[in-house]
Structures are given as C-alpha cells and as structure tokens.
N, C-alpha and C. Protein backbone atom coordinates (compact mmCIF):
# COMPACT_ATOMS: atom_id res chain seq x y z
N UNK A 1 1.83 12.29 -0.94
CA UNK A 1 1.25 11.16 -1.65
C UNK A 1 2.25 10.01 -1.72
N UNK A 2 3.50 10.19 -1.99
CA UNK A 2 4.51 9.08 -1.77
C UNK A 2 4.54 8.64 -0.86
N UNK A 3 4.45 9.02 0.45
CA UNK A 3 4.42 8.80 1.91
C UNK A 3 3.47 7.83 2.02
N UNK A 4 2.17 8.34 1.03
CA UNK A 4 1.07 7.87 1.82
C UNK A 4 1.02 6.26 0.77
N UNK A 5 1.50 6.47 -0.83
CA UNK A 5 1.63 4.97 -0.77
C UNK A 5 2.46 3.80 -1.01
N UNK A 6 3.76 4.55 0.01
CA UNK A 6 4.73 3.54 0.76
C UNK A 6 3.92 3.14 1.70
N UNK A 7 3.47 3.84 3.01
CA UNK A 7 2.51 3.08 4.13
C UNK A 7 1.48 2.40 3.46
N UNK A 8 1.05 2.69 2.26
CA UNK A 8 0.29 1.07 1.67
C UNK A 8 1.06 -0.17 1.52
N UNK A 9 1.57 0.35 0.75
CA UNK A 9 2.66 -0.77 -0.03
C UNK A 9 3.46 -1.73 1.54
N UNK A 10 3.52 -0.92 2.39
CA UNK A 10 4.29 -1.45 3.82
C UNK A 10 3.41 -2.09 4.60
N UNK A 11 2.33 -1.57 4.37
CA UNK A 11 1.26 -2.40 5.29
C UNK A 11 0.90 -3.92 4.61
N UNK A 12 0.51 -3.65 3.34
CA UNK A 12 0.05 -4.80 2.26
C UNK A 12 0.63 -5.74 2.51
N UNK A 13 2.14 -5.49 2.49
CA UNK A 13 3.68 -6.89 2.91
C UNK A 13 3.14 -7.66 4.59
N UNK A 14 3.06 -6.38 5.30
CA UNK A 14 2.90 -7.41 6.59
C UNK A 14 1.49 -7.89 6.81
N UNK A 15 0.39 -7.18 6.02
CA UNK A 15 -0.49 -8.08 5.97
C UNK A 15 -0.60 -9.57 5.15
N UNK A 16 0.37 -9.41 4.58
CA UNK A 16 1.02 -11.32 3.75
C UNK A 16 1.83 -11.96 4.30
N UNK A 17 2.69 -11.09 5.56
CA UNK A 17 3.50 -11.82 6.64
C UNK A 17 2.58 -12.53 7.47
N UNK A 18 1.43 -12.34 7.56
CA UNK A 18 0.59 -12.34 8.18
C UNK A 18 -0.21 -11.74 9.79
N UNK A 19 0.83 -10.32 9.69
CA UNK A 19 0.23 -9.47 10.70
C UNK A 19 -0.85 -8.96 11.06
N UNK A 20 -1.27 -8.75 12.24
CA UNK A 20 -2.84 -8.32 11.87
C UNK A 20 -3.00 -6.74 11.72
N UNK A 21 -3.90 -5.96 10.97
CA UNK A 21 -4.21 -4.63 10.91
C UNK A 21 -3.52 -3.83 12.06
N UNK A 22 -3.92 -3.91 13.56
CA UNK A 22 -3.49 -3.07 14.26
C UNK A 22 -2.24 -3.11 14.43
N UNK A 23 -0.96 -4.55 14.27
CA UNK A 23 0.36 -4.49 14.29
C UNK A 23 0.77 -3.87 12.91
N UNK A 24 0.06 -4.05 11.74
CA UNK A 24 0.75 -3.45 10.45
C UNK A 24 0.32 -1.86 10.76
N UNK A 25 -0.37 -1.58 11.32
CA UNK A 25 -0.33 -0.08 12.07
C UNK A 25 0.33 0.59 12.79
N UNK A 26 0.86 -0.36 13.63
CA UNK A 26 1.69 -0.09 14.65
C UNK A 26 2.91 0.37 13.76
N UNK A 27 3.37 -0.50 12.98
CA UNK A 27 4.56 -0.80 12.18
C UNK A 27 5.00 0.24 11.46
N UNK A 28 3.78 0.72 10.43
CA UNK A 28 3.92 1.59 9.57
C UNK A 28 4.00 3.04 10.35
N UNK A 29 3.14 3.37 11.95
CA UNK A 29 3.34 4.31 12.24
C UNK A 29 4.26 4.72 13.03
N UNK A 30 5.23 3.62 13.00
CA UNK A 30 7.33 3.87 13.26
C UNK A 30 7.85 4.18 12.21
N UNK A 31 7.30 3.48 11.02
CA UNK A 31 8.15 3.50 9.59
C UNK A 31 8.38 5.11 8.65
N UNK A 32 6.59 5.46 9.46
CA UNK A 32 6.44 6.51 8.74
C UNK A 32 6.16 7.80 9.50
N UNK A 33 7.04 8.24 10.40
CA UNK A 33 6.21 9.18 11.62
C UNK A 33 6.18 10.50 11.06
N UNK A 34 6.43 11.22 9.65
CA UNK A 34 6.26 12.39 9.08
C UNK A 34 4.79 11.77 8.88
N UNK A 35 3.83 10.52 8.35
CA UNK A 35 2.28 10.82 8.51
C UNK A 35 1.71 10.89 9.19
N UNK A 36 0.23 11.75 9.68
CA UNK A 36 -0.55 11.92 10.77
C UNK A 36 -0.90 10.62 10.67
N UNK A 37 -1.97 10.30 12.20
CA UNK A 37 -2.42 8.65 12.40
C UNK A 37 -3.70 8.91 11.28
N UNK A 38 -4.32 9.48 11.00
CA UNK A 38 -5.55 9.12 9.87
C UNK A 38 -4.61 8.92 8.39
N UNK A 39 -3.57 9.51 8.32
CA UNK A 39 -2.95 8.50 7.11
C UNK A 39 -2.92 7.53 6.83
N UNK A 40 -2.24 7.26 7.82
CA UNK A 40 -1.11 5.80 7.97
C UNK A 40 -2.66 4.46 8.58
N UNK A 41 -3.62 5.34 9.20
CA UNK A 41 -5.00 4.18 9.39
C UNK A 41 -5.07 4.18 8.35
N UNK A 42 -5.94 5.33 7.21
CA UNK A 42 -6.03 4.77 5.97
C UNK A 42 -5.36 3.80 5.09
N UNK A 43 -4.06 4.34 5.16
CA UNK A 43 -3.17 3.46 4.63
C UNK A 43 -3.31 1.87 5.02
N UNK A 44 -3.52 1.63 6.26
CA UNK A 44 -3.19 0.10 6.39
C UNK A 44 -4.77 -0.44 6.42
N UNK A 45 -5.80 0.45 6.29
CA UNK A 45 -7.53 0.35 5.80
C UNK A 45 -7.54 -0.43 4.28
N UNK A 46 -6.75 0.79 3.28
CA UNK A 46 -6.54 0.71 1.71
C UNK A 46 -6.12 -0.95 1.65
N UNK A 47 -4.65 -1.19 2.34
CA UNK A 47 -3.93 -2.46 1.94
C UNK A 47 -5.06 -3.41 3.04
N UNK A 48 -5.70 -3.76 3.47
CA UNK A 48 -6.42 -4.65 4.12
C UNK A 48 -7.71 -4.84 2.86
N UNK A 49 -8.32 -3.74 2.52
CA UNK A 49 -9.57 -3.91 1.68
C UNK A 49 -8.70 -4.72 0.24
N UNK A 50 -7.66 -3.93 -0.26
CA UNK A 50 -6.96 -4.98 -1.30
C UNK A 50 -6.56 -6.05 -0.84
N UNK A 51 -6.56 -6.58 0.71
CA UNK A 51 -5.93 -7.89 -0.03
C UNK A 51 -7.13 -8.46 0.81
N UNK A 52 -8.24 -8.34 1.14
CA UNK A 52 -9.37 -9.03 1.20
C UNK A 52 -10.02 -9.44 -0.33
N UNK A 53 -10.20 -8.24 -1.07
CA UNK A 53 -10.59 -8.19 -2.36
C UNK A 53 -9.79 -9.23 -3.14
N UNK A 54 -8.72 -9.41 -3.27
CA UNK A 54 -7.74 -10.57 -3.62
C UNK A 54 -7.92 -11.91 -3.73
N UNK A 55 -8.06 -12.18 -2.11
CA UNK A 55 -9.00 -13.04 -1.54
C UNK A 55 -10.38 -13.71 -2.09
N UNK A 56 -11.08 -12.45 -1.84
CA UNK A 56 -12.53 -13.06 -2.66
C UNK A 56 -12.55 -13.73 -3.62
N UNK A 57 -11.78 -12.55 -4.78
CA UNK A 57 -11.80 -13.15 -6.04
C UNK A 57 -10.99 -14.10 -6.63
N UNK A 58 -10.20 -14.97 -5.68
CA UNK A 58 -9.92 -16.34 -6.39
C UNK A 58 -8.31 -15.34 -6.90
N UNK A 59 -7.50 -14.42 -6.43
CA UNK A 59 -6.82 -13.84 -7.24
C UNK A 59 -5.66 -14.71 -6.15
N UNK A 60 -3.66 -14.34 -6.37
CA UNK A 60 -3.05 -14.49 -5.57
C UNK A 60 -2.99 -12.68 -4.81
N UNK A 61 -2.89 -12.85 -3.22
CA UNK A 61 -2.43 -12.06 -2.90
C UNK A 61 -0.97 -11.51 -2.90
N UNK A 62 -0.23 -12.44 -3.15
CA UNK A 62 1.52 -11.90 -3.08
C UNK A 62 1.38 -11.19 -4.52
N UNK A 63 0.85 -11.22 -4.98
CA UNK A 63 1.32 -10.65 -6.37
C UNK A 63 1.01 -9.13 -6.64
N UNK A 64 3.03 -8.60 -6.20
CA UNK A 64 2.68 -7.23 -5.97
C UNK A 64 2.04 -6.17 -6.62
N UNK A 65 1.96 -6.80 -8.27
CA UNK A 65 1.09 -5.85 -9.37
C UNK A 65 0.16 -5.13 -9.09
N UNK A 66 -0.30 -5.79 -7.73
CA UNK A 66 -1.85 -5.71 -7.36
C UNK A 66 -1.85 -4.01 -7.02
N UNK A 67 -1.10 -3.87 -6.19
CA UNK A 67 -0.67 -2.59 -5.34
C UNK A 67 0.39 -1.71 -5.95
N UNK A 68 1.11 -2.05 -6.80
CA UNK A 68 2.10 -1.41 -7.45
C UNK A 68 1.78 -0.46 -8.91
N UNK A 69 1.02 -1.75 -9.30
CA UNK A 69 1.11 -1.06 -10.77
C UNK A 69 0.12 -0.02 -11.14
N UNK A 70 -1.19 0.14 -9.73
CA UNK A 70 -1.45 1.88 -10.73
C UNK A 70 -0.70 2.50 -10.27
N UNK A 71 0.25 2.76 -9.53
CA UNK A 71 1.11 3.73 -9.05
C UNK A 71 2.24 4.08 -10.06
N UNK A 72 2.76 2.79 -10.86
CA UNK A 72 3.24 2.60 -11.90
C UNK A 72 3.30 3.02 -12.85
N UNK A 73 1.59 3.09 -13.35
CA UNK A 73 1.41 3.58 -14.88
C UNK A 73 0.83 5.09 -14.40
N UNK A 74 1.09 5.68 -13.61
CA UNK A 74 0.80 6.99 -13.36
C UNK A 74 2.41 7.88 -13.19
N UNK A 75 3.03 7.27 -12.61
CA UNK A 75 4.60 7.75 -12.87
C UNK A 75 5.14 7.67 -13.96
N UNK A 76 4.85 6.49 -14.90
CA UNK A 76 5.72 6.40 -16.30
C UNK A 76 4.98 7.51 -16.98
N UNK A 77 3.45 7.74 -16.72
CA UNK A 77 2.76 9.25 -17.62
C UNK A 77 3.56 10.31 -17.24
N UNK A 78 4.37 10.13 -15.93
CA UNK A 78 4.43 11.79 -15.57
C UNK A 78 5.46 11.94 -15.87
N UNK A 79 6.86 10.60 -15.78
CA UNK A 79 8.00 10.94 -16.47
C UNK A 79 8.10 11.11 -17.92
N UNK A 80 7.27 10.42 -18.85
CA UNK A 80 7.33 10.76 -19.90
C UNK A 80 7.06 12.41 -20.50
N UNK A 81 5.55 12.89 -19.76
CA UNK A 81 5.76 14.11 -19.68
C UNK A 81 6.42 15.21 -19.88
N UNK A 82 7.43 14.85 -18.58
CA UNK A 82 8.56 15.99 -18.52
C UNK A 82 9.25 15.67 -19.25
N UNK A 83 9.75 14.28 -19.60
CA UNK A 83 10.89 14.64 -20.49
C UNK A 83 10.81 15.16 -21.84
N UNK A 84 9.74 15.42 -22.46
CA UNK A 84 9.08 16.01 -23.72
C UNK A 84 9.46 17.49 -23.96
C-alpha cells in the first residue's frame, strides 16, 4: 500500500509538470519496479482522475493536500494507536 501511494503521489507531480499519463507511467514504472504494471496503471489512473476532478471544480491543482492528506489522517490514527 505504501508503494502503491508513492506511485500516486509520483504520478500526480508529473502530471502538474505537465506530463502526459503514458510518460507519468513510464516514469513511475522505473521509480517503482517492485509494482506489477496494473498497479502503477492504477496508480497514475487514481492521480489523473484527481487532478481532473481539481480541475472541474474550480479547485488549485498544486495543492498537495489534495493527495496527501487522507493518507495523512489515516497514519496519525495508526500512530497514535500504537503508541497507547
């Protein structure tokens, strides 16, 4: 699952560099060659539908919150967790 959303998070960037899908594919599937190719497609599927969605809605796309922060508030649950 980390694997899978760094190759988001990696794709999302060069889709704001302004790469297109199949090069942020290309990219991520050097970056990341422990994922199979239906990962790392998904993966750069996921970050294309978010930053279309972005798009639509009048939002900024650079703004990494977008992609970061449920990943965010699901780690601070799990560290808090354990440390209990």
């Amino acid at each position: 699952m980390r694997n899978f959303s760094s190759a988001v998070r990696c794709s999302y960037k060069r889709l704001l560099e302004g790469f297109t899908p199949s090069q942020a594919y290309t990219i991520a599937r050097q970056k990341f060659p422990e994922l199979n190719s239906h990962y790392v497609n998904c993966a750069v599927e996921k970050a294309r539908e978010i930053f279309q969605s972005c798009k639509a809605r009048g939002q900024n796309p650079k703004s990494s919150s977008l992609v970061v922060e449920p990943y965010l508030k699901n780690s601070r649950k799990n560290i808090f967790k354990e440390e209990d």
